[in-house]
Every structure is written in C-alpha cells, then in structure tokens.
N, C-alpha and C. Protein backbone atom coordinates (compact mmCIF):
# COMPACT_ATOMS: atom_id res chain seq x y z
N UNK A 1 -136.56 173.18 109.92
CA UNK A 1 -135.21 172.96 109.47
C UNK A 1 -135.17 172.78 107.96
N UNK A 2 -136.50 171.99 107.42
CA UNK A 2 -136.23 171.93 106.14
C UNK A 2 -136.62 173.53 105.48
N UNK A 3 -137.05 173.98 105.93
CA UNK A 3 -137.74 175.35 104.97
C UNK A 3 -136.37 176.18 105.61
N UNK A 4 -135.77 176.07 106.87
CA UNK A 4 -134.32 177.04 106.65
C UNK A 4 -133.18 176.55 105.59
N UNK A 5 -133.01 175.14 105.47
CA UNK A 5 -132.32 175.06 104.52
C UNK A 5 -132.76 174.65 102.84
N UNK A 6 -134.22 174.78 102.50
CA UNK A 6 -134.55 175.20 101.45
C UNK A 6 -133.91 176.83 100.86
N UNK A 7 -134.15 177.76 102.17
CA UNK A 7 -133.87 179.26 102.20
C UNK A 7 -132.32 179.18 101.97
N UNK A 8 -131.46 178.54 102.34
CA UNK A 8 -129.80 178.73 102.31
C UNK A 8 -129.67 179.09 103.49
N UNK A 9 -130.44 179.20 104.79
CA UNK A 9 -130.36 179.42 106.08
C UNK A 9 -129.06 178.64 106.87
N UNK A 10 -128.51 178.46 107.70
CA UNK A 10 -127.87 177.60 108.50
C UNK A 10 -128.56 176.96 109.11
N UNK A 11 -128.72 175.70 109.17
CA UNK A 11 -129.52 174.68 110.46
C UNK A 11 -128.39 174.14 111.08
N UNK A 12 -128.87 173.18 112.09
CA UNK A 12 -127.97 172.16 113.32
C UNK A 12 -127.55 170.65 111.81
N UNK A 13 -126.98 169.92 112.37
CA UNK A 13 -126.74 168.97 111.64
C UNK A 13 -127.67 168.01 112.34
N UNK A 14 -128.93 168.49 111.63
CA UNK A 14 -129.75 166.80 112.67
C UNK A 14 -129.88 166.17 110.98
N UNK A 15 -130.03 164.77 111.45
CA UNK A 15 -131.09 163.62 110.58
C UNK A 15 -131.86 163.20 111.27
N UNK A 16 -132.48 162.45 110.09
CA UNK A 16 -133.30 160.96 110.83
C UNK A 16 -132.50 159.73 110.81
N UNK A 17 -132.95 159.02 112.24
CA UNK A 17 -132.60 157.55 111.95
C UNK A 17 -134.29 156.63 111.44
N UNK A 18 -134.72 156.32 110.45
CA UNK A 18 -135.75 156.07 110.29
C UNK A 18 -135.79 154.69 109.67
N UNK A 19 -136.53 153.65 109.69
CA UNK A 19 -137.12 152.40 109.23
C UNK A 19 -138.63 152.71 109.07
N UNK A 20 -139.01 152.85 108.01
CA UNK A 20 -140.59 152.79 107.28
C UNK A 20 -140.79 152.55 106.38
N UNK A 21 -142.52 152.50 106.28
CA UNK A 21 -143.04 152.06 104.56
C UNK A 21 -143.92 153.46 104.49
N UNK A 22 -143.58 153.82 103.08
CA UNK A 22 -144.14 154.76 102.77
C UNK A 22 -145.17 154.45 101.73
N UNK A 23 -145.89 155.36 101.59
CA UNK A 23 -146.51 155.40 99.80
C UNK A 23 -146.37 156.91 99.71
N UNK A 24 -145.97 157.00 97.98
CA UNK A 24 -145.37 158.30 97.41
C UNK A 24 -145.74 158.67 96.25
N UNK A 25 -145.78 159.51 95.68
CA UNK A 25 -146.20 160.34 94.58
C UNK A 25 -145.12 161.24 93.91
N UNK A 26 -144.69 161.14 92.76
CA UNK A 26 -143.87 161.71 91.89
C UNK A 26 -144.21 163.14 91.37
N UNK A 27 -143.25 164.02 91.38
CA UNK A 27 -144.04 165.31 90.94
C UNK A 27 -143.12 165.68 90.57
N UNK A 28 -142.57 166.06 89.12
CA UNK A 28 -141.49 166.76 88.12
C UNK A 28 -140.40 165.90 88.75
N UNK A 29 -139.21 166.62 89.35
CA UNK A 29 -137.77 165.51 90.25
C UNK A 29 -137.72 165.50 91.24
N UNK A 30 -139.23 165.36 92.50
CA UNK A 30 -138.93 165.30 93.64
C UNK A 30 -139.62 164.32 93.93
N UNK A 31 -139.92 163.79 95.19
CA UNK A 31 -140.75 162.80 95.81
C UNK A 31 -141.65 163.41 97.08
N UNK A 32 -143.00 163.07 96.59
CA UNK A 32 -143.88 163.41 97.74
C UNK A 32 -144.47 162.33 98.65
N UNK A 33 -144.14 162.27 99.94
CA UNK A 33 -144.57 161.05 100.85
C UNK A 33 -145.90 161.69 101.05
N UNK A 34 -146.96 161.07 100.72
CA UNK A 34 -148.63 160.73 101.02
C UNK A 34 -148.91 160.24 101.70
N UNK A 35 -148.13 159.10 102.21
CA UNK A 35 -148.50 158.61 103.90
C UNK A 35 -147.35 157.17 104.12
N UNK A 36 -147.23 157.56 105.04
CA UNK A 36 -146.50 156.97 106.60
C UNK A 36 -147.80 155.47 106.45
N UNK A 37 -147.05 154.92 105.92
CA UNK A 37 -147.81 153.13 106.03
C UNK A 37 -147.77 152.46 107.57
N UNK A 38 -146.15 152.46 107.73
CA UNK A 38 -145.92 152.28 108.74
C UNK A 38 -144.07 152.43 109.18
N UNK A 39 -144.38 152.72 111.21
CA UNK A 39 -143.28 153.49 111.14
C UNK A 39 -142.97 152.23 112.09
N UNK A 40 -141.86 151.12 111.82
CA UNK A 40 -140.81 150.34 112.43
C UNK A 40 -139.97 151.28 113.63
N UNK A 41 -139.17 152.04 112.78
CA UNK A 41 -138.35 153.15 113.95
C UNK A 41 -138.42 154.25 113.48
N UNK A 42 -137.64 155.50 114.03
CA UNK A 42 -137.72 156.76 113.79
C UNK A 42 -136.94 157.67 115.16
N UNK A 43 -136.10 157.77 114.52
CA UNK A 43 -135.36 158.82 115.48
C UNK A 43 -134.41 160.20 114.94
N UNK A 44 -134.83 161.15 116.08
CA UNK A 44 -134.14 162.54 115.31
C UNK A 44 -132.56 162.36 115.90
N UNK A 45 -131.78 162.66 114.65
CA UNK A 45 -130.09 162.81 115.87
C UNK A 45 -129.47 163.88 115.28
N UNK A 46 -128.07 163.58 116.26
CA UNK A 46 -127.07 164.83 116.15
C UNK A 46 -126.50 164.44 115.04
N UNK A 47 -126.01 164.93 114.08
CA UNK A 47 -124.30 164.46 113.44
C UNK A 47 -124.91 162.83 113.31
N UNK A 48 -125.95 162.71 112.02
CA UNK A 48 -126.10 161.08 111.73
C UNK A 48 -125.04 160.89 111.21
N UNK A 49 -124.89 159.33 111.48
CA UNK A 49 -123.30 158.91 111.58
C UNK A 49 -123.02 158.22 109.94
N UNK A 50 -124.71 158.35 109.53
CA UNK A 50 -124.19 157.32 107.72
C UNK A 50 -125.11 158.86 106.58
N UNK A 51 -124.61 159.72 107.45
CA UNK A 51 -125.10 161.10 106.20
C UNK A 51 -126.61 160.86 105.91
N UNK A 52 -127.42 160.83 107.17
CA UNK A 52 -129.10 160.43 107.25
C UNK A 52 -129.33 162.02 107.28
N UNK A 53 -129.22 162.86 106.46
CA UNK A 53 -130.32 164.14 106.74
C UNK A 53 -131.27 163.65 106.07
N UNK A 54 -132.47 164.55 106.46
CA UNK A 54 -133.68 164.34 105.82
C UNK A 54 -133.72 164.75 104.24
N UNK A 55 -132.94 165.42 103.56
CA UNK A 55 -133.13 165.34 102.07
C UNK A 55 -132.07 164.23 102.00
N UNK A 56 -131.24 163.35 102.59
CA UNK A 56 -130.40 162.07 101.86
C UNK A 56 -131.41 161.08 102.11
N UNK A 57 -132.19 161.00 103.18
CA UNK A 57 -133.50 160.13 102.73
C UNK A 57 -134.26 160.34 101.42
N UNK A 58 -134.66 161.68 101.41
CA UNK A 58 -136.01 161.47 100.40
C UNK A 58 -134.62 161.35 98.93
N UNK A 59 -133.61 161.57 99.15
CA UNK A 59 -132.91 161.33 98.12
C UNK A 59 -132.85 159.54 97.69
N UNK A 60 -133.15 158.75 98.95
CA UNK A 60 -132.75 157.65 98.65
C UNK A 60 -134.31 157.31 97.99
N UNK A 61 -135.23 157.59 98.45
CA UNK A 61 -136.66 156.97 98.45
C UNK A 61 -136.74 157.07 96.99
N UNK A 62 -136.14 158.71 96.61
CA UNK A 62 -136.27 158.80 94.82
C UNK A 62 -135.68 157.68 94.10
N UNK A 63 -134.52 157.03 94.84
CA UNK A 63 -133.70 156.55 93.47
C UNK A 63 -134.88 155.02 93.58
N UNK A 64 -135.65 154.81 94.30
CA UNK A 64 -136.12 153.41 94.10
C UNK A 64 -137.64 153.61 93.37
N UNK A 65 -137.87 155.16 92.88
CA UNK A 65 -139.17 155.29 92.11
C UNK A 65 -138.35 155.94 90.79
N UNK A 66 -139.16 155.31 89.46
CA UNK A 66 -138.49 155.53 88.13
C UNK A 66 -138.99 156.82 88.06
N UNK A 67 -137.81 158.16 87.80
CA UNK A 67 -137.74 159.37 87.66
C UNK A 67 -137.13 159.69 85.65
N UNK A 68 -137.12 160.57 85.55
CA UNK A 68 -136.82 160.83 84.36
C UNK A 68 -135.39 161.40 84.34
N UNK A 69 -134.75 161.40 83.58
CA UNK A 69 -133.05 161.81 84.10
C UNK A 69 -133.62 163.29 84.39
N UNK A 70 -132.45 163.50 85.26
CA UNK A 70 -132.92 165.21 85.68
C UNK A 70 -131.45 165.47 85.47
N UNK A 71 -131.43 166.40 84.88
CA UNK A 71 -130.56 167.36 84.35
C UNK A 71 -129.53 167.95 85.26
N UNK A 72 -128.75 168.36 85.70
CA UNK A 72 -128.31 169.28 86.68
C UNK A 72 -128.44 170.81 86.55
N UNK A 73 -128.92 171.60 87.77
CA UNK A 73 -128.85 172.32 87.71
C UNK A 73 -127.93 173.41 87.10
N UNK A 74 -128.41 174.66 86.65
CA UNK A 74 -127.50 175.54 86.02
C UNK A 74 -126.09 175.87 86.75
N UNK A 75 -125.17 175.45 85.93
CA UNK A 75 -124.12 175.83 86.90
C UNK A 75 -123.41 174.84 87.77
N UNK A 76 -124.58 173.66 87.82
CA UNK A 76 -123.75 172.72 88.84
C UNK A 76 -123.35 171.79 87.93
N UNK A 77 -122.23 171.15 88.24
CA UNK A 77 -121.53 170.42 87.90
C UNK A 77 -122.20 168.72 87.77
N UNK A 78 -122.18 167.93 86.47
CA UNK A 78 -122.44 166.44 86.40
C UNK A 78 -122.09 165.74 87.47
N UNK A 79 -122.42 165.18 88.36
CA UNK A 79 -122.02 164.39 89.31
C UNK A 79 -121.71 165.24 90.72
N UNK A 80 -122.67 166.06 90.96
CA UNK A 80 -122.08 166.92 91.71
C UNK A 80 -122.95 166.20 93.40
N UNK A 81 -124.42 165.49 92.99
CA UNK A 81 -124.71 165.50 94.08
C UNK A 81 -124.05 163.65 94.60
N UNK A 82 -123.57 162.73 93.89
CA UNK A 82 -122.95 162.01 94.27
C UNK A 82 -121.34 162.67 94.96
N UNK A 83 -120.63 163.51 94.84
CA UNK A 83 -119.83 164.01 95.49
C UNK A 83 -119.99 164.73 96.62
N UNK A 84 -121.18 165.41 96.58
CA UNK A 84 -121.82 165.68 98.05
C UNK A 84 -122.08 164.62 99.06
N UNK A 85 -122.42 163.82 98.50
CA UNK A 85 -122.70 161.99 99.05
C UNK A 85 -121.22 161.24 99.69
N UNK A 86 -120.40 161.27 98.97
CA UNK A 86 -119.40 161.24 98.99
C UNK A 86 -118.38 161.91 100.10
N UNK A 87 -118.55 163.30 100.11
CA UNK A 87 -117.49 164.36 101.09
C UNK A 87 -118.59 163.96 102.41
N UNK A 88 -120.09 164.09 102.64
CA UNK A 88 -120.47 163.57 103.55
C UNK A 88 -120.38 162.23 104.57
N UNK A 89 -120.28 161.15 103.91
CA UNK A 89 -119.57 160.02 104.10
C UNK A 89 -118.15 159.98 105.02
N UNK A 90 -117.50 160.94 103.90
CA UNK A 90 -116.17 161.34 104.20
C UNK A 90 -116.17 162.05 105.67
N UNK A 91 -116.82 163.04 105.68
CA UNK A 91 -117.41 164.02 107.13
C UNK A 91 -117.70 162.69 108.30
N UNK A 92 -118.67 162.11 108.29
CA UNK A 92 -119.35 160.56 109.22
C UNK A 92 -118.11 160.18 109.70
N UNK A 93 -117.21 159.42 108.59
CA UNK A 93 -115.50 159.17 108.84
C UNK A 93 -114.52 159.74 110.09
N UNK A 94 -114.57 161.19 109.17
CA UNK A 94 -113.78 162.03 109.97
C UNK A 94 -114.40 162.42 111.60
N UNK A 95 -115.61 162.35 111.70
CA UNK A 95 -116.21 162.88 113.13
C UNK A 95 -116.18 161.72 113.96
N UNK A 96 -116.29 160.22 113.50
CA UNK A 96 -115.68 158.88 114.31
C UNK A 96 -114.59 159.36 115.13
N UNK A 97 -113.66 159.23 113.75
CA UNK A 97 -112.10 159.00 114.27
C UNK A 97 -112.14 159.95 115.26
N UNK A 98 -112.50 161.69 114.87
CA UNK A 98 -112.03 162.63 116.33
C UNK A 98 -112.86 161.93 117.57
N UNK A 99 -114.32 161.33 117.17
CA UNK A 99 -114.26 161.14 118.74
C UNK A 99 -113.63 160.56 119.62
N UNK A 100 -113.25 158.81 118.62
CA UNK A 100 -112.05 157.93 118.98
C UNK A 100 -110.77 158.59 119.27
N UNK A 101 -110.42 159.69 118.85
CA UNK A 101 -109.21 160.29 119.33
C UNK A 101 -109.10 161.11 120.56
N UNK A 102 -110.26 161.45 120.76
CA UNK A 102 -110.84 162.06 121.94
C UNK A 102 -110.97 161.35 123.14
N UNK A 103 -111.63 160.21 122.92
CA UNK A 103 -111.30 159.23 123.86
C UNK A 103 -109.67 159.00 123.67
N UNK A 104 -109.35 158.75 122.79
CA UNK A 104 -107.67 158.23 123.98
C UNK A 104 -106.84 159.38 124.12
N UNK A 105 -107.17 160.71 124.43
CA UNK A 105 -106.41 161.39 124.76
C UNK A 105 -107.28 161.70 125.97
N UNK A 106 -108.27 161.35 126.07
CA UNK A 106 -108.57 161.74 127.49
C UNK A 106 -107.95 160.50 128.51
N UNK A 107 -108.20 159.33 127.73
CA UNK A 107 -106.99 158.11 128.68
C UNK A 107 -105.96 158.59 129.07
N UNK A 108 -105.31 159.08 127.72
CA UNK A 108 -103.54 159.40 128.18
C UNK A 108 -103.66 160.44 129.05
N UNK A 109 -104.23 161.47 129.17
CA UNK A 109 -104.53 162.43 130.51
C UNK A 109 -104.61 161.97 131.97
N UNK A 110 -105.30 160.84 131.78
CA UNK A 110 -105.46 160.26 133.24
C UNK A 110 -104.48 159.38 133.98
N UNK A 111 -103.77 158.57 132.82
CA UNK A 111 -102.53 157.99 133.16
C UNK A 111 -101.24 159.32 133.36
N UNK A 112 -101.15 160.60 132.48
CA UNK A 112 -100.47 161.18 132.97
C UNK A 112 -100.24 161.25 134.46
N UNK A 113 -101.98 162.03 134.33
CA UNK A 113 -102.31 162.81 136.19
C UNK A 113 -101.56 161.97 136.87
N UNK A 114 -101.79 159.98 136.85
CA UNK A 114 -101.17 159.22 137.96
C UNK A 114 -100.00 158.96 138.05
N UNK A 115 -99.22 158.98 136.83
CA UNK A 115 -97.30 159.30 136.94
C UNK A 115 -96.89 160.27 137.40
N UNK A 116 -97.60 161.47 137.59
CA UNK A 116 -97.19 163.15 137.90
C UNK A 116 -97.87 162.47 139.69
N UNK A 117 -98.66 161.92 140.02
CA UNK A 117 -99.48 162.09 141.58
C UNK A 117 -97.94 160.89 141.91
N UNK A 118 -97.57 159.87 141.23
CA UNK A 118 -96.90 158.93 142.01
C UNK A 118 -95.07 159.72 142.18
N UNK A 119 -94.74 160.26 140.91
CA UNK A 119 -93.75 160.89 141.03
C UNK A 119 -93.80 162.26 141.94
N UNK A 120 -94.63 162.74 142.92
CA UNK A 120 -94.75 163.47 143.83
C UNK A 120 -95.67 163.19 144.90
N UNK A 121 -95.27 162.21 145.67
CA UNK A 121 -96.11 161.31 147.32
C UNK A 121 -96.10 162.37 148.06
N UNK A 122 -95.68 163.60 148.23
CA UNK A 122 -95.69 165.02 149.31
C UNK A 122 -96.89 165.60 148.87
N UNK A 123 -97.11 166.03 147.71
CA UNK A 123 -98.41 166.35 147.44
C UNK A 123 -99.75 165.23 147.03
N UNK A 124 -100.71 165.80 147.84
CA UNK A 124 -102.09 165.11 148.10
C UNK A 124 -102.38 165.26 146.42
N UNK A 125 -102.91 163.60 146.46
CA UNK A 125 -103.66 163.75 145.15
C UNK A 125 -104.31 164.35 144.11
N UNK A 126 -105.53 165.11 145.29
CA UNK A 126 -106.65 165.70 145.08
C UNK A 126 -106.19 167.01 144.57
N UNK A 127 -105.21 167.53 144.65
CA UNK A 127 -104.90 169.15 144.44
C UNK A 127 -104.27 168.90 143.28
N UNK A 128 -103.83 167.74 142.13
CA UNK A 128 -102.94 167.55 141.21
C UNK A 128 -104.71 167.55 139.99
N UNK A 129 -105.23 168.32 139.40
CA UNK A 129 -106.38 167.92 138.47
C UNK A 129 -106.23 168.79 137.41
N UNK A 130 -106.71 168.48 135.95
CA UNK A 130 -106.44 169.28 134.79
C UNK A 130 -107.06 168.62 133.60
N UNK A 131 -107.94 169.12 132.40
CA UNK A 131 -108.26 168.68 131.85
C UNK A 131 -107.09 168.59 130.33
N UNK A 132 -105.95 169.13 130.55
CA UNK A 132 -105.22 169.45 129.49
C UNK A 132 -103.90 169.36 130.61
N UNK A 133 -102.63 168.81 129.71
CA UNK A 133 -101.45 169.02 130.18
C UNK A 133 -100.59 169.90 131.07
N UNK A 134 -101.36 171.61 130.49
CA UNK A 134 -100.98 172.60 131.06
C UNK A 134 -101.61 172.87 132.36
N UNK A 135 -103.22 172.75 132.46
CA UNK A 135 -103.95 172.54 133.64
C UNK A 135 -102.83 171.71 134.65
N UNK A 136 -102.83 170.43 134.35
CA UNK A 136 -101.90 169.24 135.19
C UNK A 136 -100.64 170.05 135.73
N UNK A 137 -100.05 170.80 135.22
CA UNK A 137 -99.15 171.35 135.45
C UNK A 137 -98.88 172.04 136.19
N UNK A 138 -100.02 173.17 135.61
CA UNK A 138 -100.56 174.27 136.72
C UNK A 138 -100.14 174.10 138.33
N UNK A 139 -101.55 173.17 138.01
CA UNK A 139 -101.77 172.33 139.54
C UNK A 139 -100.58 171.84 140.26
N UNK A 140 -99.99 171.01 139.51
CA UNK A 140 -98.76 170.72 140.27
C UNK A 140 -98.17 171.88 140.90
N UNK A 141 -97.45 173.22 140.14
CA UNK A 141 -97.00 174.04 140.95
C UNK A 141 -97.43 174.35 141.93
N UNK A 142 -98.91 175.36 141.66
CA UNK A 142 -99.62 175.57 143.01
C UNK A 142 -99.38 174.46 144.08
N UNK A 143 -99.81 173.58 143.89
CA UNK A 143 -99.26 172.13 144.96
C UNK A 143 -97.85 172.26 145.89
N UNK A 144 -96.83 172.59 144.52
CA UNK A 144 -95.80 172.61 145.18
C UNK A 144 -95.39 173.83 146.06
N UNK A 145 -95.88 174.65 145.64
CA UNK A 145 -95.48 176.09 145.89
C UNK A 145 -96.20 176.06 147.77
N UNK A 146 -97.22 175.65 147.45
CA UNK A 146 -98.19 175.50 149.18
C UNK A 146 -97.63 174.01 149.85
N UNK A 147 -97.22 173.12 149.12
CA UNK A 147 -95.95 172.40 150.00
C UNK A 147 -94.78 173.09 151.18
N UNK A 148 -94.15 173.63 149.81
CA UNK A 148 -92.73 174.91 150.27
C UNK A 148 -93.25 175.52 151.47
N UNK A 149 -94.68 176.35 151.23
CA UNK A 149 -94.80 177.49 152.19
C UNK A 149 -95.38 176.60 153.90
N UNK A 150 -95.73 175.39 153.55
CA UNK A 150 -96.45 174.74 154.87
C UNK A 150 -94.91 174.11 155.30
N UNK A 151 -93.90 173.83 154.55
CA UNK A 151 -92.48 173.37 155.07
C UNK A 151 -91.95 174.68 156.13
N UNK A 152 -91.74 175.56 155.23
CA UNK A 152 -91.55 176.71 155.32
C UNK A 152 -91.82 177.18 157.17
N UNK A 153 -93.04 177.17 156.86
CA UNK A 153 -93.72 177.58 158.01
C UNK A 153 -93.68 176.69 159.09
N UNK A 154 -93.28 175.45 158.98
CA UNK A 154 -92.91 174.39 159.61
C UNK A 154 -91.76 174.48 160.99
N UNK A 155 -91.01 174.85 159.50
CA UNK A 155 -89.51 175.50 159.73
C UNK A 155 -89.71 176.42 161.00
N UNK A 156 -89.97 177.71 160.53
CA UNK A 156 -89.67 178.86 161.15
C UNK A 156 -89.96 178.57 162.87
N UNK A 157 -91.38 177.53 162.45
CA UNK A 157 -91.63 177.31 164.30
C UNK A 157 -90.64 176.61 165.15
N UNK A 158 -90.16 175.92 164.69
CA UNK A 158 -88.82 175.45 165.65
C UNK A 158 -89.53 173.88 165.58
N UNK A 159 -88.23 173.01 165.99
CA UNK A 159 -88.63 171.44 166.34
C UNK A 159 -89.22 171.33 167.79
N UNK A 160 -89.24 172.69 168.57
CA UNK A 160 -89.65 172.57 169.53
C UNK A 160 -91.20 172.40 170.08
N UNK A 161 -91.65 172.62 168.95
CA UNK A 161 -93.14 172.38 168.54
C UNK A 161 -93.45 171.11 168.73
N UNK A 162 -93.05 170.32 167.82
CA UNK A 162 -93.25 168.72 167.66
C UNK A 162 -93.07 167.95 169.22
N UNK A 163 -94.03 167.58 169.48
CA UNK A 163 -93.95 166.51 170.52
C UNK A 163 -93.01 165.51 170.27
N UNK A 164 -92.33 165.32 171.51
CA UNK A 164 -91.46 164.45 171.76
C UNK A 164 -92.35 162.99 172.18
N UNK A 165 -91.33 161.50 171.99
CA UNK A 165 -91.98 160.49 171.99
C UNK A 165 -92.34 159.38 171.16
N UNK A 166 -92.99 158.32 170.98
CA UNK A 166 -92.74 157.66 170.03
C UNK A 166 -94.57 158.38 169.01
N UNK A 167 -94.69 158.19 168.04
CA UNK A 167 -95.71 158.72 167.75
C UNK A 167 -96.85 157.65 167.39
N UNK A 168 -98.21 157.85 167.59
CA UNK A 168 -99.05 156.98 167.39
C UNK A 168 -99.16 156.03 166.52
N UNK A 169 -99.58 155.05 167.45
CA UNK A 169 -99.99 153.65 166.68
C UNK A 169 -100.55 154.01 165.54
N UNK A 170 -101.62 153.94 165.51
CA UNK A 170 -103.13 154.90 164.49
C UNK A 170 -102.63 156.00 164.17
N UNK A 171 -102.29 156.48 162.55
CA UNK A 171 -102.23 157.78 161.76
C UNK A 171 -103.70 158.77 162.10
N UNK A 172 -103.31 159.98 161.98
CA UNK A 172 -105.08 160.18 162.39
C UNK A 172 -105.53 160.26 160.85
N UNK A 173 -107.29 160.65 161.27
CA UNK A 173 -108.57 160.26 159.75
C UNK A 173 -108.16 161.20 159.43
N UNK A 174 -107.37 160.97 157.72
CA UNK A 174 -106.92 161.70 156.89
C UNK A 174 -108.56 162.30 156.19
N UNK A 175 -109.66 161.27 156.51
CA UNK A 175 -110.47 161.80 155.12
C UNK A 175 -111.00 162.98 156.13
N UNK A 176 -111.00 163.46 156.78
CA UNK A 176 -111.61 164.76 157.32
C UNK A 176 -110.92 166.21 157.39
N UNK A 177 -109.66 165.52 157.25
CA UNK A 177 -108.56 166.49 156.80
C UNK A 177 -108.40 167.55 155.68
N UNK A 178 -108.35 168.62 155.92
CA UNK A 178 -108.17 169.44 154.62
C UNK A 178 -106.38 168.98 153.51
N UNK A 179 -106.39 169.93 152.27
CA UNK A 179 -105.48 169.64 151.79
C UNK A 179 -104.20 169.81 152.43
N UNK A 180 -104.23 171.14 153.41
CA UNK A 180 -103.38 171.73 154.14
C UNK A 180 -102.60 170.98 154.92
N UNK A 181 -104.20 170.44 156.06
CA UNK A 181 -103.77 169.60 157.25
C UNK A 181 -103.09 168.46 156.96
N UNK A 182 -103.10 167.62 155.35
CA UNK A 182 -102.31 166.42 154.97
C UNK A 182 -101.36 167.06 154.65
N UNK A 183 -100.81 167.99 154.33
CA UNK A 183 -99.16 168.21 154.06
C UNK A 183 -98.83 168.48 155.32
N UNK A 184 -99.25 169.86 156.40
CA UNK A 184 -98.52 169.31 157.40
C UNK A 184 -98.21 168.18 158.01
N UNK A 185 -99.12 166.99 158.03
CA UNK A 185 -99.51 165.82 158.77
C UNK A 185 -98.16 165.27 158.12
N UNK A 186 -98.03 164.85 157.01
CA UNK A 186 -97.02 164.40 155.65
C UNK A 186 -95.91 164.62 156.01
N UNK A 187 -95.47 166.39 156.31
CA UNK A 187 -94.62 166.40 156.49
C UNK A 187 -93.85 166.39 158.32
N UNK A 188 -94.81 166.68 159.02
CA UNK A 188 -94.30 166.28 160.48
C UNK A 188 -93.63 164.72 160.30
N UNK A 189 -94.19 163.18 159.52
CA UNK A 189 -94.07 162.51 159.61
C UNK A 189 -92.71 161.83 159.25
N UNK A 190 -92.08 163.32 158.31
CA UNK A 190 -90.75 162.66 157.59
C UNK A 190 -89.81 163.45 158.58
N UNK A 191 -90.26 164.40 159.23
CA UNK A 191 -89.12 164.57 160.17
C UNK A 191 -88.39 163.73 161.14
N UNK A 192 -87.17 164.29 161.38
CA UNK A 192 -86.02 163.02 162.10
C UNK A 192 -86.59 163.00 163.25
C-alpha cells in the first residue's frame, strides 16, 4: 500500500491504530524506523477515525525528532501539508456524522414499517418489508393487491361455503400458516 501510494496508485483507506516505542534514524526529511522497541498495540483499520494512515504516523514521529526546515515542494503551496491534516480531520468528521445519520434513518424506517403494519391489521406483517420508503411501499401494494384478490375470490364462492354455527373457541396455529392462509383466515373472521 505504501509503494502504491508512493507511485500515485489508488489504495483502500486503511491506517494504523498503533501504540509503540520506536528507535529512528534521520535521513535528509524523512524518518527511518530501525526497530520496533516495543509494540503496546497495533491494529490495521478501515477509514481511521483520527486520520491514522501510515504516512500521518511517520509524519507525527518526524515532528518529535529535530529536522531541518524542509522547504516545500516545487509547486506546492506553504502550509499545504497542515491543510491536508486539516481536510482529513475534516473527512474523520464527516464519515461519523453519515454513519450517525445512517443509524437514525434506519430507526425512522422501522418505526415507519410499524405505523404502515398498524394502520393496515388485514395485511400480515411479514409481507409489509423494505429497506427504503419506496420498498415499504412497494410491499404494501403487493399486500394489498393479494388482499383484494383472496377477498375477491372469497366473494365469488358464495357465503355458502362458510360453515354455519358458532365458530371455534381456539383460532387455529397461525404460525404454520402461509401468508395466504392468514388473509383468508382474517378475512372469513370479519364476515357477518
């Protein structure tokens, strides 16, 4: 990863999460680690959350060994790699908040689903699912639409179908029931 983005390559956004003692060696404006004294922690991640790539480390290790001012590169701008420091920071920020926003829109999704499942008791729960508003929606129609057609079909057979009588004590085991068999079941039950 470091020799692709020495090259200008694209890499993943990993860092380190690291706690160590090093010993180091100075060479023109970089820092050479000679050895790993000792390693407290060390972990590789996704998207480090305080701008830990591995050159903002050895960037930090430099500023605590006396370097000679280094110049900026041709072309780059005075203060350019504290603003990189900076918009990165800024990046850490911004990738929080979306996750935090991510989480509560996946909340508000789920409280939707259960205002949309309570504002329609004819359709079975289980057939109302969506990871997005429009999904939820979806679903609902289909739901409703195979409501209509199991009414529907209800219909056409006549009341002469339905057993006469008072109807059972005991509902029968809904959990073995398909989606189908609970809307008919549902709806035999609201008939007069």
């Amino acid at each position: 990863m470091v020799t692709d983005t020495a090259q200008g390559l694209p890499v993943p956004d990993l860092g380190l999460s690291a706690d160590i003692v090093i010993t180091a060696t100075k060479a023109d404006d970089r820092v050479d680690v000679t050895a790993i004294n000792e390693v407290i922690s060390a972990d590789l991640v996704f998207a480090p959350a305080a701008g830990g790539s591995f050159d903002r480390i050895l960037n930090s290790v430099r500023d605590k060994i006396p370097t000679p001012p280094v110049l900026p590169p041709e072309g780059q701008p005075e203060g350019s790699e504290k603003r990189i420091r900076d918009l990165q920071s800024s990046n850490d920020k911004l990738r929080l908040q979306l996750k935090n926003q991510a989480a509560d829109l996946q909340e508000a999704l789920k409280e939707y689903r259960v205002s949309i499942i309570n504002s329609h008791p004819e359709i079975p729960q289980e057939m109302i699912a969506g990871a997005t508003v429009q999904e939820i929606h979806a679903s609902l129609d289909k739901a409703t639409r195979l409501v209509a057609q199991v009414q529907k079909a209800m219909d056409d057979k006549g009341s002469e179908q339905i057993p006469a009588g008072a109807p059972p004590r005991r509902g029968p085991d809904l959990t073995t029931m398909t989606s189908r068999e609970k809307i008919v079941e549902g709806l035999r039950l609201r008939q007069p």
